[in-house]
PDB file of N, CA and C in Angstrom:
ATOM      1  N   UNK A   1      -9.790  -0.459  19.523  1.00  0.00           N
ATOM      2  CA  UNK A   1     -10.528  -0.063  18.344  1.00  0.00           C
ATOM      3  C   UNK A   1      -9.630   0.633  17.326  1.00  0.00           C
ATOM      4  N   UNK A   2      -8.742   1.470  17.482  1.00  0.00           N
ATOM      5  CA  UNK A   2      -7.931   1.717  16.823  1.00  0.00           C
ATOM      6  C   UNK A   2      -6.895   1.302  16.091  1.00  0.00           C
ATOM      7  N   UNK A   3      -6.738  -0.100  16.280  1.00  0.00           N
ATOM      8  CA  UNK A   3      -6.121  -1.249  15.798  1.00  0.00           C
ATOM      9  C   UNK A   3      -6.730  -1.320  14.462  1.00  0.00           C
ATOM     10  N   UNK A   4      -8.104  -1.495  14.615  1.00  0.00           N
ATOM     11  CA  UNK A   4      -9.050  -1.797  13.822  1.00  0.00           C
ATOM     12  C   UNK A   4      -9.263  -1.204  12.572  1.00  0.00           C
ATOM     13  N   UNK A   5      -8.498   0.260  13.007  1.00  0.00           N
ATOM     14  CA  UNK A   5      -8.495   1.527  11.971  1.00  0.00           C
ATOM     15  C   UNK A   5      -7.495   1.458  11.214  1.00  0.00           C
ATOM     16  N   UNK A   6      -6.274   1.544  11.721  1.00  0.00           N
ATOM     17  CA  UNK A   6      -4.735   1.304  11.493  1.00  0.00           C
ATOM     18  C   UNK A   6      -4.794   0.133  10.513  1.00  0.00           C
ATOM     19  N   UNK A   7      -5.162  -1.548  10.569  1.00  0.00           N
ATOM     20  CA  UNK A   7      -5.316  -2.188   9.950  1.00  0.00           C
ATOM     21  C   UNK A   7      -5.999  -2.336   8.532  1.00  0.00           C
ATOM     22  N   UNK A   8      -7.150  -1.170   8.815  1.00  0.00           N
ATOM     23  CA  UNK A   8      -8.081  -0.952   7.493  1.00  0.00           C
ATOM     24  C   UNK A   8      -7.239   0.002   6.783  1.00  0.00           C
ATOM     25  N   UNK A   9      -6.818   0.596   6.964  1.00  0.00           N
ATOM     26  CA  UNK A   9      -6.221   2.107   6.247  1.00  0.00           C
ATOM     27  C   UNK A   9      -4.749   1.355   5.640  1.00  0.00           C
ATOM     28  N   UNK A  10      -3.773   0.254   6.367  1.00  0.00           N
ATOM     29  CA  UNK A  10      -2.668  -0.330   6.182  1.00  0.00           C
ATOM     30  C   UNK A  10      -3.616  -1.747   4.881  1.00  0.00           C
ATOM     31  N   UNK A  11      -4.408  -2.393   4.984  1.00  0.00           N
ATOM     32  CA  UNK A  11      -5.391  -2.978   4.010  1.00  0.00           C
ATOM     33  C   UNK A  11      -5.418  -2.393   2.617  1.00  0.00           C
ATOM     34  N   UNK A  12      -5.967  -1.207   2.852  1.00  0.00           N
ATOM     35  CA  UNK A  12      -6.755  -0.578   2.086  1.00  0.00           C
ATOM     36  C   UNK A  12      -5.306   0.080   1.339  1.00  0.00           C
ATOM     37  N   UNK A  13      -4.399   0.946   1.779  1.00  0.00           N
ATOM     38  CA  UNK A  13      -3.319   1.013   0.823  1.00  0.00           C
ATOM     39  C   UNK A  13      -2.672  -0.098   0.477  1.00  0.00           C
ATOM     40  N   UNK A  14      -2.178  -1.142   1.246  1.00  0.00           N
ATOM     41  CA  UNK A  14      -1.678  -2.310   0.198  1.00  0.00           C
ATOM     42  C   UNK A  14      -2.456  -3.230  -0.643  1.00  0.00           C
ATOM     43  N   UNK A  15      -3.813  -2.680  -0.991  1.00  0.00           N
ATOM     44  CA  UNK A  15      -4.527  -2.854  -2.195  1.00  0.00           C
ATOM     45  C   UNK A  15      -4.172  -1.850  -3.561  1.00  0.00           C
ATOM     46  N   UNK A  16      -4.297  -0.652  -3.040  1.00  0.00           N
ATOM     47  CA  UNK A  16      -3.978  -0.089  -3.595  1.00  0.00           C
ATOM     48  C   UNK A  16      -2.287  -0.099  -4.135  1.00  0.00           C
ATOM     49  N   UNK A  17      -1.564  -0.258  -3.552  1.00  0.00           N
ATOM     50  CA  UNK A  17      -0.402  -0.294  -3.810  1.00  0.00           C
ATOM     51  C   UNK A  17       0.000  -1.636  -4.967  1.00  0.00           C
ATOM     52  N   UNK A  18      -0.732  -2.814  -4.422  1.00  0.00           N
ATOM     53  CA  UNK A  18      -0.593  -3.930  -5.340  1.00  0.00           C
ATOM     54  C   UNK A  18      -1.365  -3.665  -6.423  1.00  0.00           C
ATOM     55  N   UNK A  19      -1.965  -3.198  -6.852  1.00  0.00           N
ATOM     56  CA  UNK A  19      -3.246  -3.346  -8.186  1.00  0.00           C
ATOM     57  C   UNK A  19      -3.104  -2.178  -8.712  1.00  0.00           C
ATOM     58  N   UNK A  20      -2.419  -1.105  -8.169  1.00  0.00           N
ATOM     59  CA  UNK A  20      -2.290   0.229  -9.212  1.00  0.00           C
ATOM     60  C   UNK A  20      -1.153   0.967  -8.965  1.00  0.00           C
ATOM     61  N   UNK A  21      -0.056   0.378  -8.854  1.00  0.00           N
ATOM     62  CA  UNK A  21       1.504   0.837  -8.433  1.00  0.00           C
ATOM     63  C   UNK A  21       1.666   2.156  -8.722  1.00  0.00           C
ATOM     64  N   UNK A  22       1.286   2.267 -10.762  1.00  0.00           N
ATOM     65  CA  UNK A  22       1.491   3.499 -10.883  1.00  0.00           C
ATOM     66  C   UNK A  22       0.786   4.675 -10.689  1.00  0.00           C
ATOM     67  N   UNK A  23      -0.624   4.547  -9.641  1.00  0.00           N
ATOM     68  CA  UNK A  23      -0.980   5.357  -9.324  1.00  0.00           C
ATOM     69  C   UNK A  23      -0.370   6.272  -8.165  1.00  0.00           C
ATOM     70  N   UNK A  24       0.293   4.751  -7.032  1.00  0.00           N
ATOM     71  CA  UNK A  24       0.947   5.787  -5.609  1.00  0.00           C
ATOM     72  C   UNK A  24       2.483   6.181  -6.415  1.00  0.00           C
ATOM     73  N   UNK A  25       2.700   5.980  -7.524  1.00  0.00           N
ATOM     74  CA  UNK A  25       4.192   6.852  -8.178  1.00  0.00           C
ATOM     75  C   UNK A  25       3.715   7.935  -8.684  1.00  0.00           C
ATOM     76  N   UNK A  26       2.382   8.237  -9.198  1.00  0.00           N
ATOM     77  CA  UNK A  26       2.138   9.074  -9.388  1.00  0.00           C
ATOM     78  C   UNK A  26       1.820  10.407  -8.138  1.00  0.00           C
ATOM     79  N   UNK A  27       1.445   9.779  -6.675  1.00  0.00           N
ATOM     80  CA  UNK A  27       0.939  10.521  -5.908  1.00  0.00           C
ATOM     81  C   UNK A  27       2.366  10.930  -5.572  1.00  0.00           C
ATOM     82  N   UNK A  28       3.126  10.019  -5.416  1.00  0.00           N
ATOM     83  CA  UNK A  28       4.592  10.404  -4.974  1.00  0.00           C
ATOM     84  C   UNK A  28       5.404  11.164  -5.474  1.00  0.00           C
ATOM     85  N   UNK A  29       5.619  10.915  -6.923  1.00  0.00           N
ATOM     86  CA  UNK A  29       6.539  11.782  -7.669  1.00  0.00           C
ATOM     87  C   UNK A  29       5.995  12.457  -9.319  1.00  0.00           C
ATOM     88  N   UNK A  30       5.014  12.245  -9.003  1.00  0.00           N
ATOM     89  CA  UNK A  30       4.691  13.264 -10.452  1.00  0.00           C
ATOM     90  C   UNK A  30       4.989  14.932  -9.793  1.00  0.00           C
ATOM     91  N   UNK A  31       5.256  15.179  -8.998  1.00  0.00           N
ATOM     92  CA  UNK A  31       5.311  16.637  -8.595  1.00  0.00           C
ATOM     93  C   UNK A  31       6.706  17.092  -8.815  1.00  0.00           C
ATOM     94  N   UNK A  32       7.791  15.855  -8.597  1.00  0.00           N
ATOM     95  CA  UNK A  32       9.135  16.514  -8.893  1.00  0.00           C
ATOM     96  C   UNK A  32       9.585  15.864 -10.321  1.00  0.00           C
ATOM     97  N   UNK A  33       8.645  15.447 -11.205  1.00  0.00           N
ATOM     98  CA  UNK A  33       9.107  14.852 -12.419  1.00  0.00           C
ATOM     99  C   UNK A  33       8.609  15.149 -13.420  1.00  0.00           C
ATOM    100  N   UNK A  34       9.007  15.312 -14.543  1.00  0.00           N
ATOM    101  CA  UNK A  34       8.302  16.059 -15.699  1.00  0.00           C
ATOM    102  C   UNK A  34       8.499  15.306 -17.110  1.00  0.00           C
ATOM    103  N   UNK A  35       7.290  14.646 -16.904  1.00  0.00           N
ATOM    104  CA  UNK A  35       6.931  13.563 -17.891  1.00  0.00           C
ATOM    105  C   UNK A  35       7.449  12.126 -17.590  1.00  0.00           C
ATOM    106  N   UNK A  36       8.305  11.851 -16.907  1.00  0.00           N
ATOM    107  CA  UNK A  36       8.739  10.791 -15.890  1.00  0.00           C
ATOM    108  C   UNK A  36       7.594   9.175 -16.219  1.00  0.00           C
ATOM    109  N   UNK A  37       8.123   8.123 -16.051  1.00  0.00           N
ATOM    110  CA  UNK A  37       7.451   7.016 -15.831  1.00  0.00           C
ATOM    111  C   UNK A  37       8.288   6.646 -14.756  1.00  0.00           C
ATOM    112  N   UNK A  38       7.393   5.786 -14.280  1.00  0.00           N
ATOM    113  CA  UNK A  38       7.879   4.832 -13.240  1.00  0.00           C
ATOM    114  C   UNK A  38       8.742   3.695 -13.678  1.00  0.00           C
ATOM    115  N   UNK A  39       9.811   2.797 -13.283  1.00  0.00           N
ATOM    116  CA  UNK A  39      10.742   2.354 -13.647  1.00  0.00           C
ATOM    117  C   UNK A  39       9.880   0.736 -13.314  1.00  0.00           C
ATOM    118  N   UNK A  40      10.376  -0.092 -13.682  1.00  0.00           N
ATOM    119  CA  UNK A  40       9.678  -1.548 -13.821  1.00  0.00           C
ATOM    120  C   UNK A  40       9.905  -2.325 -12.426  1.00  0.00           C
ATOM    121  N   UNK A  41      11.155  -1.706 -12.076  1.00  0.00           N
ATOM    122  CA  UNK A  41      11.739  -2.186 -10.438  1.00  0.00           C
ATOM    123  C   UNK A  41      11.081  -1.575  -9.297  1.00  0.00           C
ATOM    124  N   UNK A  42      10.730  -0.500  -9.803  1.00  0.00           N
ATOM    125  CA  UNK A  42       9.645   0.639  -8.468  1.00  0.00           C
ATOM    126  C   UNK A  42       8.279  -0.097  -8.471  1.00  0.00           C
ATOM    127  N   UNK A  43       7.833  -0.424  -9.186  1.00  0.00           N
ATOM    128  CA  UNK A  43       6.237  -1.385  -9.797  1.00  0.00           C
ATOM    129  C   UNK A  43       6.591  -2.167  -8.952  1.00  0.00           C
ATOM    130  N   UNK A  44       7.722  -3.437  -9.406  1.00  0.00           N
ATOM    131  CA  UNK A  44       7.108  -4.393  -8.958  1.00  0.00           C
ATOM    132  C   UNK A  44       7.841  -4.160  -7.099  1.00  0.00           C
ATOM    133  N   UNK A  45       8.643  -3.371  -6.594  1.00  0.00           N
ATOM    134  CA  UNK A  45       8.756  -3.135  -5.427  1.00  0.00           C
ATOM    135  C   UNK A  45       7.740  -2.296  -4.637  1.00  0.00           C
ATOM    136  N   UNK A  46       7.030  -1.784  -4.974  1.00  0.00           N
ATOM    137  CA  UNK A  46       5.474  -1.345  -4.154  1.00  0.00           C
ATOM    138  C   UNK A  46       4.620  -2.223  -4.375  1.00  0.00           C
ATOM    139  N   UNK A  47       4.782  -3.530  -5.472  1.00  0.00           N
ATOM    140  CA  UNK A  47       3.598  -4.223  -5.136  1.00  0.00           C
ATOM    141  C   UNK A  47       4.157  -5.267  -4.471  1.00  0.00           C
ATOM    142  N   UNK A  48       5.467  -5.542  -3.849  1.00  0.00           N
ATOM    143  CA  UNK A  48       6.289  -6.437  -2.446  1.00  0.00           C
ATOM    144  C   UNK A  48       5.756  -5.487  -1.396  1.00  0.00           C
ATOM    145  N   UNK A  49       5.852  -4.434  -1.130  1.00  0.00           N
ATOM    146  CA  UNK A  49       5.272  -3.744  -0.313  1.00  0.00           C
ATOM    147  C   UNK A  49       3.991  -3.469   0.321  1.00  0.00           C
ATOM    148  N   UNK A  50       3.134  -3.956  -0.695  1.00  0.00           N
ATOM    149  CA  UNK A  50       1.675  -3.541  -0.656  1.00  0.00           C
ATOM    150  C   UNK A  50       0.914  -5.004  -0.244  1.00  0.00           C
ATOM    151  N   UNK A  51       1.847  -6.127  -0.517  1.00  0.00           N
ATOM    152  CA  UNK A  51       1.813  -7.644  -0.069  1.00  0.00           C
ATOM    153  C   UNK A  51       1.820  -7.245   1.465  1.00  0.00           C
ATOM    154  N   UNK A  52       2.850  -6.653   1.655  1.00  0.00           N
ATOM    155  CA  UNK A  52       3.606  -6.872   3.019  1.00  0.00           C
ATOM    156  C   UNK A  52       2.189  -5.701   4.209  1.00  0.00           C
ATOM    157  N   UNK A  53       1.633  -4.720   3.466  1.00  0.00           N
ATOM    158  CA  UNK A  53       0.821  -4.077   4.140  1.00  0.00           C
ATOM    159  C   UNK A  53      -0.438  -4.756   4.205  1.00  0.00           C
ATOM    160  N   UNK A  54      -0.903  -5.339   3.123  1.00  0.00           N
ATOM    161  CA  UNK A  54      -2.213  -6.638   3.411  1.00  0.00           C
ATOM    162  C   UNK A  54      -1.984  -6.920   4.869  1.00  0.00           C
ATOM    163  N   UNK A  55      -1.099  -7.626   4.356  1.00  0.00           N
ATOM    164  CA  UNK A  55      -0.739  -9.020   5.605  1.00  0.00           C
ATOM    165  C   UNK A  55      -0.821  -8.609   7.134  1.00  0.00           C
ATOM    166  N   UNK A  56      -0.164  -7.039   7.284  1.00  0.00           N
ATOM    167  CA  UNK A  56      -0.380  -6.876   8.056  1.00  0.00           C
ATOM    168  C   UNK A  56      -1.376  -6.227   8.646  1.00  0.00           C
ATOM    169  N   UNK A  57      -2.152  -5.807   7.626  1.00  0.00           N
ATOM    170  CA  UNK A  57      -3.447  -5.406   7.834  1.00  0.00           C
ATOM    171  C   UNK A  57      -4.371  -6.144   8.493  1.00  0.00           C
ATOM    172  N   UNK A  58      -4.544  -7.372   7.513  1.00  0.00           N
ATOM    173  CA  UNK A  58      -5.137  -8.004   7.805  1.00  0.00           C
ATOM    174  C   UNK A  58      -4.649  -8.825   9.381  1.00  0.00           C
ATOM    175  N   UNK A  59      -3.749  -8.960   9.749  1.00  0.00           N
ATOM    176  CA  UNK A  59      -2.701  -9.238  11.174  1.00  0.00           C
ATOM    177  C   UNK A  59      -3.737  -8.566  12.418  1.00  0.00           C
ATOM    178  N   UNK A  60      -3.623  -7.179  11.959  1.00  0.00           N
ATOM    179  CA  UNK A  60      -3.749  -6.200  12.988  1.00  0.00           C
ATOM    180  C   UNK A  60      -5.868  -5.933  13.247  1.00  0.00           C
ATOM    181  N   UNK A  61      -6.564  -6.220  11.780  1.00  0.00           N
ATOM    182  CA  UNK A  61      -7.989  -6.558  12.285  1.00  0.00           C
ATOM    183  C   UNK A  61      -8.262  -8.036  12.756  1.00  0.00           C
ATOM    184  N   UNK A  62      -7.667  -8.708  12.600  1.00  0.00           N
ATOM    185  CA  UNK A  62      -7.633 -10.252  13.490  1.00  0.00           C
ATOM    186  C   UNK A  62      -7.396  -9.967  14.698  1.00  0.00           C
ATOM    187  N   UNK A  63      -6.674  -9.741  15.211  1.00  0.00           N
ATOM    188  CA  UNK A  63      -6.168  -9.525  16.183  1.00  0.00           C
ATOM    189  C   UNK A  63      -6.573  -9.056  17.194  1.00  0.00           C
ATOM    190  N   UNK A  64      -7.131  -7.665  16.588  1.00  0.00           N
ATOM    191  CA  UNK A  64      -8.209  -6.809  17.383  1.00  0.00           C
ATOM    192  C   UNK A  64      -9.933  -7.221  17.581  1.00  0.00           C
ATOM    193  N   UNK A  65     -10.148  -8.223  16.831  1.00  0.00           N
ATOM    194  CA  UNK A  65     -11.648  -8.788  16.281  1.00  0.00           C
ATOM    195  C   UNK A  65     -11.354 -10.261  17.257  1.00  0.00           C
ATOM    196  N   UNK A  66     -10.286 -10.734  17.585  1.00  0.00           N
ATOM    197  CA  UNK A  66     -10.118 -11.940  18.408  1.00  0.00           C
ATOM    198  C   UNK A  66     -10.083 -11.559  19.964  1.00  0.00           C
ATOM    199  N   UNK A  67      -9.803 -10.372  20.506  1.00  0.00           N
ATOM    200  CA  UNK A  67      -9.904  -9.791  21.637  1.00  0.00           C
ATOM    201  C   UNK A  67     -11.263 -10.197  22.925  1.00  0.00           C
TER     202      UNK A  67
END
């Protein structure tokens, strides 16, 4: 069952990560940056990342739902 969790929560941020990049740059580094944007290469590399957490999201509730 905990698979199940892990997968939703790994889902659920690489949604987030793909569709609002500059929001997790904001969770990340608006605290050590002052007035700062996010760079065009950080964007589109959290939303390769946030691909890569779907997938396995979605991996890991299959998986556990095929049991």
């Amino acid at each position: 069952m905990s698979d199940i969790v892990i997968g939703i929560i790994l889902f659920l941020g690489g949604l987030l990560m793909f569709f609002k990049p500059d929001i997790v740059w904001l969770i990340k580094h608006s605290w050590d940056t002052k007035g700062g944007e996010p760079t065009d290469s950080y964007l589109i590399y959290t939303k390769i990342v946030g691909v890569f957490f779907i997938i396995i999201g979605i991996a890991l509730i299959i998986t556990e739902l095929t049991k």
